[in-house]
N, C-alpha and C. Protein backbone atom coordinates (compact mmCIF):
# COMPACT_ATOMS: atom_id res chain seq x y z
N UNK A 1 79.80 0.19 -22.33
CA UNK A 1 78.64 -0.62 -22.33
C UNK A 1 77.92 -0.52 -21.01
N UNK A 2 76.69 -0.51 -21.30
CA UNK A 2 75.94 -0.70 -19.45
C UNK A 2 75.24 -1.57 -19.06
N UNK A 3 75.78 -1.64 -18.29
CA UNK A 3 75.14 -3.39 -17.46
C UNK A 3 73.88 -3.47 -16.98
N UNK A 4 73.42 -4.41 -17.20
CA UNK A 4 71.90 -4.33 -16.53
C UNK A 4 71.98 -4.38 -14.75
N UNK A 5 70.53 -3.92 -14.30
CA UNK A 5 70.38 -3.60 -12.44
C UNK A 5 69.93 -4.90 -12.60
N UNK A 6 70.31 -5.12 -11.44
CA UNK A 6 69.85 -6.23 -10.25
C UNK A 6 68.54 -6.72 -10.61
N UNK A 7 67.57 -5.37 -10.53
CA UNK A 7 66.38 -5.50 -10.46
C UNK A 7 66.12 -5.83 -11.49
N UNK A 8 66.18 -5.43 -12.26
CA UNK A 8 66.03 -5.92 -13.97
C UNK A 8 66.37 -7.77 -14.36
N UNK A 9 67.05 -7.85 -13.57
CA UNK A 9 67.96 -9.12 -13.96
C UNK A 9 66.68 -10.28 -13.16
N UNK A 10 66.09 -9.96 -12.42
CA UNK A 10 65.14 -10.55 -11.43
C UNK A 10 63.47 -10.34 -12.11
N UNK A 11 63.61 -9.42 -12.57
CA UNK A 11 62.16 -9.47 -12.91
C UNK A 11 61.62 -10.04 -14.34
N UNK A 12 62.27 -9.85 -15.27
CA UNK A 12 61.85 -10.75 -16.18
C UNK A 12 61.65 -12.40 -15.83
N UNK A 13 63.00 -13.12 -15.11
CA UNK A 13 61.78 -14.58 -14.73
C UNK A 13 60.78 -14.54 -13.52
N UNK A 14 60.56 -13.46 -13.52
CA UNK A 14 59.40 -13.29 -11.87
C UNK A 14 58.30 -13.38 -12.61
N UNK A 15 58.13 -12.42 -14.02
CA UNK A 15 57.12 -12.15 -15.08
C UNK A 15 57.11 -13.20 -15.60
N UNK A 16 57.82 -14.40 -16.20
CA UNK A 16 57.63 -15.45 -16.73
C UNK A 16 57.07 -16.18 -15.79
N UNK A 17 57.40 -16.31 -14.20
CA UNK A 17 56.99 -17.70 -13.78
C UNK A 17 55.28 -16.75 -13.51
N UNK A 18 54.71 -15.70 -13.05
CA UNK A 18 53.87 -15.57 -12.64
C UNK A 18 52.68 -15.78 -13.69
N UNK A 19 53.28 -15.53 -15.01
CA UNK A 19 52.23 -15.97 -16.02
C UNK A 19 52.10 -17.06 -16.44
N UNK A 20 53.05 -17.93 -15.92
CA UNK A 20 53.09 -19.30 -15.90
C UNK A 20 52.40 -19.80 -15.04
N UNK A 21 51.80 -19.21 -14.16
CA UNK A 21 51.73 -19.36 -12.78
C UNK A 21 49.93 -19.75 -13.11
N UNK A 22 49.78 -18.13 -13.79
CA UNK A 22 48.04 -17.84 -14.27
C UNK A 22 47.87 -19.07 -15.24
N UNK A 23 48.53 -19.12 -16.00
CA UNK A 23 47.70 -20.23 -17.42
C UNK A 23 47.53 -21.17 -16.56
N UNK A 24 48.20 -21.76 -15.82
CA UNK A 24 47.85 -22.86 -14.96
C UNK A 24 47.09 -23.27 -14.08
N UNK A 25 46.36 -21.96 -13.64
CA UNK A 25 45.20 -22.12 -12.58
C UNK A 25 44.09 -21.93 -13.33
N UNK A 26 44.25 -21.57 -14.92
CA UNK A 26 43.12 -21.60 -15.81
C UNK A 26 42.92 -23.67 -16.01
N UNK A 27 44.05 -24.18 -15.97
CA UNK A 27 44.01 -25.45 -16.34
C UNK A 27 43.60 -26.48 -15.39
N UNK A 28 43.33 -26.12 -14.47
CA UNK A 28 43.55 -26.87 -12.83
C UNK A 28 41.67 -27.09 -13.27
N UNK A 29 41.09 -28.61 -12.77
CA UNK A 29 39.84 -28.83 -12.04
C UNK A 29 39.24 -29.30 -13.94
N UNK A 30 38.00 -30.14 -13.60
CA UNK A 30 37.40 -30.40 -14.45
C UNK A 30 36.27 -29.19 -15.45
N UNK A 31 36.00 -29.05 -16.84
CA UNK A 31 35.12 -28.29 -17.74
C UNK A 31 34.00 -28.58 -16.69
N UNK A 32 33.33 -27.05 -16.96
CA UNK A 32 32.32 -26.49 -16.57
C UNK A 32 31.34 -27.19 -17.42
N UNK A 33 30.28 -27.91 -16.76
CA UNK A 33 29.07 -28.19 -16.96
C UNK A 33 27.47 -27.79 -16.30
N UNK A 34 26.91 -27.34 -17.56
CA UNK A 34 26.19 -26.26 -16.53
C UNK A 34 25.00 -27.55 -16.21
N UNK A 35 24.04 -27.04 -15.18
CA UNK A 35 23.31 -28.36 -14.89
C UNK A 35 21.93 -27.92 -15.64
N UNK A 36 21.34 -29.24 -15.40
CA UNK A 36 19.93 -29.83 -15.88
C UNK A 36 19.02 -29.47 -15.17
N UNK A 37 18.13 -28.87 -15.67
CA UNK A 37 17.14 -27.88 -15.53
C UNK A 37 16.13 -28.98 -14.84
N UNK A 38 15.52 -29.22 -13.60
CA UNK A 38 14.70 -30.22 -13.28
C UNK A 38 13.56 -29.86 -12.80
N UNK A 39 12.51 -30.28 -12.75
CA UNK A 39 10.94 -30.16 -12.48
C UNK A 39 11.03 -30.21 -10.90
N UNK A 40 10.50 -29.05 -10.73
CA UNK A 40 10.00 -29.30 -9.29
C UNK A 40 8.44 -29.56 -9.24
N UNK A 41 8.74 -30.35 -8.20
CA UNK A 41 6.59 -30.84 -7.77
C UNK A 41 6.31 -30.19 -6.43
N UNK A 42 5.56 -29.24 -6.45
CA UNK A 42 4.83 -28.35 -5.48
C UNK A 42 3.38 -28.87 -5.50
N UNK A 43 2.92 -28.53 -4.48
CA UNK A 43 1.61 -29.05 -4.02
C UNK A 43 0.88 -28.29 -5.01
N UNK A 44 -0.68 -28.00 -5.23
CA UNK A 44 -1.27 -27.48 -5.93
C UNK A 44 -2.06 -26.41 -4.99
N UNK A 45 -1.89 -26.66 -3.60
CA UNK A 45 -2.41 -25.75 -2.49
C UNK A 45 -2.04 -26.16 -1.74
N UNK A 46 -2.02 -25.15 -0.51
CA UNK A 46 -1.22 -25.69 0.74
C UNK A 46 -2.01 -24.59 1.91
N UNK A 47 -2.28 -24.75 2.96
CA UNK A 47 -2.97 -24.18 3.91
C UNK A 47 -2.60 -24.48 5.28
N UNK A 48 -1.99 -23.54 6.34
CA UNK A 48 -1.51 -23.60 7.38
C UNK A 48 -3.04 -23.63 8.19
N UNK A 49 -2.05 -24.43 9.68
CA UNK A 49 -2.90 -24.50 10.39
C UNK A 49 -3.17 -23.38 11.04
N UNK A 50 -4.44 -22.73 11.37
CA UNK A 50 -4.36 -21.35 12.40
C UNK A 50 -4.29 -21.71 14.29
N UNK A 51 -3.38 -20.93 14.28
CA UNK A 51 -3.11 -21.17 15.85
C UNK A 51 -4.10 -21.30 16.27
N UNK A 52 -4.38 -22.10 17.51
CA UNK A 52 -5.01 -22.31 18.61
C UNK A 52 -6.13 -22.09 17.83
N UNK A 53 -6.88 -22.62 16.54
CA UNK A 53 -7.91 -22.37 15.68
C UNK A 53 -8.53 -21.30 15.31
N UNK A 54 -7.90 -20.72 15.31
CA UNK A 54 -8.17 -19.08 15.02
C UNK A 54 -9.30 -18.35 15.61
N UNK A 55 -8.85 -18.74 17.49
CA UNK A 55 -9.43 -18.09 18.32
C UNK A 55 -8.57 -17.54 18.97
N UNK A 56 -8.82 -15.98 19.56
CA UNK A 56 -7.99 -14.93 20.18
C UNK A 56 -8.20 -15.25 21.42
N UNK A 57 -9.61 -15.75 22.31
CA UNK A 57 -9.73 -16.23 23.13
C UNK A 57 -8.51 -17.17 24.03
N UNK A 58 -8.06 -18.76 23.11
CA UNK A 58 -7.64 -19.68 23.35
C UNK A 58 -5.93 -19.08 23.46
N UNK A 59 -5.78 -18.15 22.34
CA UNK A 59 -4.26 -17.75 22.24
C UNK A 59 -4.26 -16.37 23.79
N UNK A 60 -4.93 -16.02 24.09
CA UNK A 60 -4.64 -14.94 25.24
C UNK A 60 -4.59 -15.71 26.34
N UNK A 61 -5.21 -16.81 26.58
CA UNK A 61 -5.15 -18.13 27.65
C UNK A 61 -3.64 -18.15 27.18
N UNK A 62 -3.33 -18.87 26.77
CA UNK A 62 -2.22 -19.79 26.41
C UNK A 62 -0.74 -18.79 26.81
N UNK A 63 -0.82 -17.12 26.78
CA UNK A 63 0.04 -16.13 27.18
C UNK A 63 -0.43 -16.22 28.49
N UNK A 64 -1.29 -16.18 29.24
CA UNK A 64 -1.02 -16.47 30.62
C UNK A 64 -0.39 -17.35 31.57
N UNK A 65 0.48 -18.39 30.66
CA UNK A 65 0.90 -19.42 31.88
C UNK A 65 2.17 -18.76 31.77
N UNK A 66 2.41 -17.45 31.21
CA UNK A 66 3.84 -16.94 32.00
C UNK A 66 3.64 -15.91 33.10
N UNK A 67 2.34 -15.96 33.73
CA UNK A 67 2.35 -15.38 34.79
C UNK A 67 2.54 -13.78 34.55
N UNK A 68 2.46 -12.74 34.12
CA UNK A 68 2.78 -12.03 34.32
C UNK A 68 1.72 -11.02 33.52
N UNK A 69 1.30 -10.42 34.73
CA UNK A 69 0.02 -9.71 34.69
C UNK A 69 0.06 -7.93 33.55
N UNK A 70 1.57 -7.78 33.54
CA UNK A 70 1.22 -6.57 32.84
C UNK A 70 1.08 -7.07 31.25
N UNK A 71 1.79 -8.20 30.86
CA UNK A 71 2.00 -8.86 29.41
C UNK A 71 0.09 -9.13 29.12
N UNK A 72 -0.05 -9.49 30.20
CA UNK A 72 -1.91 -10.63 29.85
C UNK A 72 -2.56 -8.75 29.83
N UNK A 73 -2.58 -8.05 30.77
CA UNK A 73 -3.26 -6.68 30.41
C UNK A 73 -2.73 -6.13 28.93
N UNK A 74 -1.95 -6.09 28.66
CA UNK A 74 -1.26 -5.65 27.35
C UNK A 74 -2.02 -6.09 26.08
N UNK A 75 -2.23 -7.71 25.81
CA UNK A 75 -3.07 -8.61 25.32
C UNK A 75 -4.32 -7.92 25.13
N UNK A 76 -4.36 -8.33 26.39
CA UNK A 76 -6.30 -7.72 26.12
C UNK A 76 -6.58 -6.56 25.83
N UNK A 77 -5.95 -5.41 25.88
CA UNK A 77 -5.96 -4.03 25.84
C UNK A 77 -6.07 -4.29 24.00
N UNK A 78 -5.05 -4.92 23.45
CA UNK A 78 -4.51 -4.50 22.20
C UNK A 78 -6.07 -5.70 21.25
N UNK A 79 -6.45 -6.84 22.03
CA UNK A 79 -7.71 -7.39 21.05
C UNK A 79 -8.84 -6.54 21.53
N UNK A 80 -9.00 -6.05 22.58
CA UNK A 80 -10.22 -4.80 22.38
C UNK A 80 -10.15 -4.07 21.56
N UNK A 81 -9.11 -3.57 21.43
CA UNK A 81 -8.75 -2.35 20.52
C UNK A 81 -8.50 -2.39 18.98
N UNK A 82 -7.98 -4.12 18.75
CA UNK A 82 -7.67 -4.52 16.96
C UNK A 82 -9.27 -4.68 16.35
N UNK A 83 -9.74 -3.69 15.50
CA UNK A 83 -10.84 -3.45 14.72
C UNK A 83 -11.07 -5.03 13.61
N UNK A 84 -11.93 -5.71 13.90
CA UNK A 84 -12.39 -6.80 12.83
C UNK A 84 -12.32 -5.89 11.64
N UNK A 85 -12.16 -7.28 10.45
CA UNK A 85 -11.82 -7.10 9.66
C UNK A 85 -12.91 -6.14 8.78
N UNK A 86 -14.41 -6.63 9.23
CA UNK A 86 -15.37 -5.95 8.82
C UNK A 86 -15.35 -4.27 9.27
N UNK A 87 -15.01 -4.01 10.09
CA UNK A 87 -14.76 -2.65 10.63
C UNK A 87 -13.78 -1.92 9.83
N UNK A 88 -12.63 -2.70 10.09
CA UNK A 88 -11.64 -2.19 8.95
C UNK A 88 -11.82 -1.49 7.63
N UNK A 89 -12.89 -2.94 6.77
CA UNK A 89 -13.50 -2.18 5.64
C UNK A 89 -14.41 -1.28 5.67
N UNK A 90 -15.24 -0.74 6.77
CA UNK A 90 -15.88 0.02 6.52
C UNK A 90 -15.29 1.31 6.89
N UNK A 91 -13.98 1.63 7.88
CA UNK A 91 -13.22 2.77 8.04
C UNK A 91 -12.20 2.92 6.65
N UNK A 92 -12.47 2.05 5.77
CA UNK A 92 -11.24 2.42 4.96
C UNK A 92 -12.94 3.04 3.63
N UNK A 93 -13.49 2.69 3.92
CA UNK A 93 -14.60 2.88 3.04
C UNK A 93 -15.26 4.27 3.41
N UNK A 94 -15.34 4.50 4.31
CA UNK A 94 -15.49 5.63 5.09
C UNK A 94 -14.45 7.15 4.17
N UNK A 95 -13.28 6.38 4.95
CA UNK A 95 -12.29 7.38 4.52
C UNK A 95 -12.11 7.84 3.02
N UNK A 96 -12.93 6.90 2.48
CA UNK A 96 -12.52 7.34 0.74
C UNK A 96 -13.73 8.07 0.37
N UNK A 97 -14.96 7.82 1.28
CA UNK A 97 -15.68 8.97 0.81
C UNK A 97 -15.31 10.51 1.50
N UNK A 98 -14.84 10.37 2.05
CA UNK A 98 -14.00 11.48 2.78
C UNK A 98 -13.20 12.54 1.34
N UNK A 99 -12.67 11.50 0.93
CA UNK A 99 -11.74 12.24 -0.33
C UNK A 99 -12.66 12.25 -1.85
N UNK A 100 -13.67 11.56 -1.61
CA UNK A 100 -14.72 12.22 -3.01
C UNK A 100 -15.76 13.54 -2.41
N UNK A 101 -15.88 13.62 -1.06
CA UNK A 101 -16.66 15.03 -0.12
C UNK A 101 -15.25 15.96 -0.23
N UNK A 102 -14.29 15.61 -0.26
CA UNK A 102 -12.96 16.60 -0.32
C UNK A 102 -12.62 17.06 -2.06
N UNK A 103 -12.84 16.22 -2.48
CA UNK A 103 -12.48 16.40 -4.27
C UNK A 103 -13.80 17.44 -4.62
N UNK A 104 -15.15 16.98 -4.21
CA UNK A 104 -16.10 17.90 -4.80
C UNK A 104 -15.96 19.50 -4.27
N UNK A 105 -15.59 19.31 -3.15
CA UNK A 105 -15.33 20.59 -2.73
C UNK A 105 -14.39 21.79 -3.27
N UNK A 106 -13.59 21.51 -4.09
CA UNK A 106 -13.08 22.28 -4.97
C UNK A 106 -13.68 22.62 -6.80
N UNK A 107 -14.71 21.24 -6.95
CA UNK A 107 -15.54 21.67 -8.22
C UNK A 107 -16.54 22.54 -8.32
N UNK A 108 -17.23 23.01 -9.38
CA UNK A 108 -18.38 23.87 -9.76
C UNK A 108 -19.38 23.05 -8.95
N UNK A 109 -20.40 23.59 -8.71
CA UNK A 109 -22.00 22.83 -8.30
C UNK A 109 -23.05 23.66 -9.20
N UNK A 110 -23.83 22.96 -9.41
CA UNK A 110 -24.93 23.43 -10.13
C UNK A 110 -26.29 23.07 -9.61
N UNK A 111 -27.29 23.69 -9.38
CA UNK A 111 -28.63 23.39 -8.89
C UNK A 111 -29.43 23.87 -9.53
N UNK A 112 -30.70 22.92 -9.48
CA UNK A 112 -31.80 23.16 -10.20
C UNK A 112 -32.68 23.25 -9.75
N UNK A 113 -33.90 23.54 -10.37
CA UNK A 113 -35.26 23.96 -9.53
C UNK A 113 -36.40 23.92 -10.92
N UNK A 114 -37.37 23.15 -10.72
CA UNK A 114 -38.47 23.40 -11.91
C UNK A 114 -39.83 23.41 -10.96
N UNK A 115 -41.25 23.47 -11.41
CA UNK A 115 -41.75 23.84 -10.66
C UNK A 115 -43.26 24.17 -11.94
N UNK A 116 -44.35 23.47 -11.34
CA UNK A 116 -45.78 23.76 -12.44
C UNK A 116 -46.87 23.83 -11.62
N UNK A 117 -47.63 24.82 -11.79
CA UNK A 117 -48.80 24.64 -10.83
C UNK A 117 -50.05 25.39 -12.48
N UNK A 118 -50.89 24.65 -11.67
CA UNK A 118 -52.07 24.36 -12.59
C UNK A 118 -53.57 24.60 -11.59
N UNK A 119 -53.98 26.02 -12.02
CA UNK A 119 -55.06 26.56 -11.73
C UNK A 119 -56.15 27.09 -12.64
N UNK A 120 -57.91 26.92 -11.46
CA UNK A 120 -58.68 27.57 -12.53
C UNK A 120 -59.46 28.68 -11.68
N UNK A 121 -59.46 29.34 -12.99
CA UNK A 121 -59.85 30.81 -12.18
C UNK A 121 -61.41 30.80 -12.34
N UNK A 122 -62.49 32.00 -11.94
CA UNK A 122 -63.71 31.94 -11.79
C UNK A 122 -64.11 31.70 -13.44
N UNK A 123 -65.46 30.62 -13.67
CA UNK A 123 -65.64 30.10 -15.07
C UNK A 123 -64.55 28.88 -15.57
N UNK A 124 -64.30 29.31 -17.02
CA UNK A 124 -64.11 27.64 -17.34
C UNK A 124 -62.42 28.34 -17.88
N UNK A 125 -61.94 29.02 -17.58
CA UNK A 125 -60.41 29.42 -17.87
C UNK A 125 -59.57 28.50 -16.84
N UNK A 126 -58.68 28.30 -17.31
CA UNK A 126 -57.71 27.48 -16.43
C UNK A 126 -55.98 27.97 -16.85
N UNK A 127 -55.25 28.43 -15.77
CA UNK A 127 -53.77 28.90 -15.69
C UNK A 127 -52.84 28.20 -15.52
N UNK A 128 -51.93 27.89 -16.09
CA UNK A 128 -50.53 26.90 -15.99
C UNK A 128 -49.49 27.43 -15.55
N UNK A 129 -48.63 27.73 -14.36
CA UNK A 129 -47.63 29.22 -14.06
C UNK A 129 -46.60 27.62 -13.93
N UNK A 130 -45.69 28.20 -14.80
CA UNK A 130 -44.13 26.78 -14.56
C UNK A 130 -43.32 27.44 -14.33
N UNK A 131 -42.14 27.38 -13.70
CA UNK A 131 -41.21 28.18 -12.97
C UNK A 131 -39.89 27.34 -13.52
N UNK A 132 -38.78 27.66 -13.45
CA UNK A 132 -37.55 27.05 -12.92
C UNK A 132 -36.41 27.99 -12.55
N UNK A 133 -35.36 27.24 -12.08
CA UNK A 133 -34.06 28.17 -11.58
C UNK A 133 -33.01 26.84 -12.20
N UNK A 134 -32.09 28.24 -12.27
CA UNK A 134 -30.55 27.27 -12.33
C UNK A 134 -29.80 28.33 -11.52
N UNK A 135 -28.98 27.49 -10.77
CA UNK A 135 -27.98 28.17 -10.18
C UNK A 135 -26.26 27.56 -9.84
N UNK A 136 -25.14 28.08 -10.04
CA UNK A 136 -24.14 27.59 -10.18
C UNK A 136 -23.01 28.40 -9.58
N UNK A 137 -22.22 27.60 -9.30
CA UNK A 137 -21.38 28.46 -8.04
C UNK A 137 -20.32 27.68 -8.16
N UNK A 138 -19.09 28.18 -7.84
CA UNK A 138 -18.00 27.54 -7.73
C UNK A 138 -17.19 28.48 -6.93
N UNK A 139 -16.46 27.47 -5.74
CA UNK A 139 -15.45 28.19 -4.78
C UNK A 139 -13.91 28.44 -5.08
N UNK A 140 -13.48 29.52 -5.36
CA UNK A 140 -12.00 29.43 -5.65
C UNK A 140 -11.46 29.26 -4.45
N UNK A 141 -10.16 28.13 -4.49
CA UNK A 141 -9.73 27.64 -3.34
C UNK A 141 -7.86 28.53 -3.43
N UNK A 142 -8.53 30.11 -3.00
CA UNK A 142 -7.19 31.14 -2.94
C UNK A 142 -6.36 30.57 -1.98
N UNK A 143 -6.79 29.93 -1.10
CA UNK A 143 -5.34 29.89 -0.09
C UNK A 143 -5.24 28.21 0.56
N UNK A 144 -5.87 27.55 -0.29
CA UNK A 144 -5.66 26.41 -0.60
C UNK A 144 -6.25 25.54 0.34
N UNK A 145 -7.23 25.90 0.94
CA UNK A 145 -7.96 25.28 2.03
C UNK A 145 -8.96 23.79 1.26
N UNK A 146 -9.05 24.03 0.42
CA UNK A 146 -9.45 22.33 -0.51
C UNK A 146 -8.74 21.67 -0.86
N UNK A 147 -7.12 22.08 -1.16
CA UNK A 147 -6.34 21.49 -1.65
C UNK A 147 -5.57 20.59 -0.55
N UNK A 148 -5.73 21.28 0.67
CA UNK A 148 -5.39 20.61 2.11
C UNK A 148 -6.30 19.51 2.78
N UNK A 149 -7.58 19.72 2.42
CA UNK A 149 -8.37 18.80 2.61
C UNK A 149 -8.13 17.60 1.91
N UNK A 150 -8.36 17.50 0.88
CA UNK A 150 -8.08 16.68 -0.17
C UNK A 150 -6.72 16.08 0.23
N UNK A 151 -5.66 16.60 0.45
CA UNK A 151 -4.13 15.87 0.83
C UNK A 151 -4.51 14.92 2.32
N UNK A 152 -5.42 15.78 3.34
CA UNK A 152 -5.60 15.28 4.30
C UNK A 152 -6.21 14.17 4.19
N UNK A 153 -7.45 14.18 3.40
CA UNK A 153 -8.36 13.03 3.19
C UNK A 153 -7.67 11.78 2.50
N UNK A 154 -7.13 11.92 1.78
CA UNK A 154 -5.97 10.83 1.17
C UNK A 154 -4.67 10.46 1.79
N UNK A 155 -4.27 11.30 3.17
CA UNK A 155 -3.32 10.86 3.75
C UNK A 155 -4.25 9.77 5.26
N UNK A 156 -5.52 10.04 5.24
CA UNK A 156 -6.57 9.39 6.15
C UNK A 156 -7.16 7.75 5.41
N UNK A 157 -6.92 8.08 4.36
CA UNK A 157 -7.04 6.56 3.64
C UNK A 157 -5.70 5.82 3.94
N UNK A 158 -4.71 6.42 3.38
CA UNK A 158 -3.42 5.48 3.76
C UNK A 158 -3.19 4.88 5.09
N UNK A 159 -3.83 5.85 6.01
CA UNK A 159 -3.69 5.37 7.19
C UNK A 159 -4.79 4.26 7.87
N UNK A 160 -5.78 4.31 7.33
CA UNK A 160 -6.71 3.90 7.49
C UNK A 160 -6.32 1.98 6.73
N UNK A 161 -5.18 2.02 5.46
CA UNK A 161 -5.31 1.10 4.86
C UNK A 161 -4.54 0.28 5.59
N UNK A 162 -3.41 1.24 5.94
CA UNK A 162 -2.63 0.41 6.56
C UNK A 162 -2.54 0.16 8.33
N UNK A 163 -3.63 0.58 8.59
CA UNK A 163 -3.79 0.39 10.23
C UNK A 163 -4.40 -1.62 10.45
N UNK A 164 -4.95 -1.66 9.53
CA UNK A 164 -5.33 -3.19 9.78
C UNK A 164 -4.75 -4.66 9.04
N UNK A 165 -3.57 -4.10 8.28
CA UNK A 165 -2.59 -4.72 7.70
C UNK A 165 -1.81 -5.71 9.06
């Protein structure tokens, strides 16, 4: 007959108490109740105050009482240099005609020409000479010199959009 190991003899109540162990920490603490859904009351608008009243003036004062002359040059350097908002739109407005002068530049063009002149010759005869032209042209862009423009001109908007962000 063969006797059972040690180990054997030990692990079956190790396996009983440890699953005894689990059902019981399933049982521990009060049922889950999920909660009540409640109304929040938010304002209907809300509007911060703008610093120092939303003058750049009053706020570049107000960085000077730390004394320190390269910070206050820094300041002023950077509100000379930050483009109003009106500027902004017109460089970003700018730049997008940039990319419709870049887009046409790879289409057909077509031109026209009409033209009437109305003369009388010696006596009572009179001549009508009317003219016109058409002319049409289109640039093949072999080595991709429109197609670079065009990337350029649209990488000049992005920058342009996001410079005054």
């Amino acid at each position: 007959m063969h006797s059972p190991s040690p180990r054997s003899v030990f692990r079956r109540p190790v396996l009983l108490l440890c699953s005894a162990l689990l059902c019981g920490c399933a049982a521990v603490g009060p049922q889950y109740q999920a909660p009540v859904p409640q109304q929040l009351t938010v304002p209907s608008a809300w509007q911060a105050a703008l610093p120092h009243a939303g003058d750049t003036g009053q706020l570049l004062a107000w960085w000077e009482q730390f004394h320190d002359a390269t910070l206050n040059q820094l300041l002023q350097s950077a509100e000379a240099s930050n483009p109003s908002l009106r500027k902004a739109a017109a460089n970003i407005a700018s730049a997008r005609a940039n990319v419709s002068t870049a887009n046409a530049a790879g289409q057909p063009t077509l031109t026209g020409s009409a033209a009437a002149s109305r003369g009388r010759t010696t006596g009572t005869s009179t001549t009508t000479t009317t003219t016109g032209a058409l002319d049409a042209s289109w640039e093949l862009d072999l080595f991709g010199s429109v197609r670079r423009s065009v990337e350029s001109a649209d990488a000049l908007v992005s920058a342009r959009r996001l410079s005054w962000w």
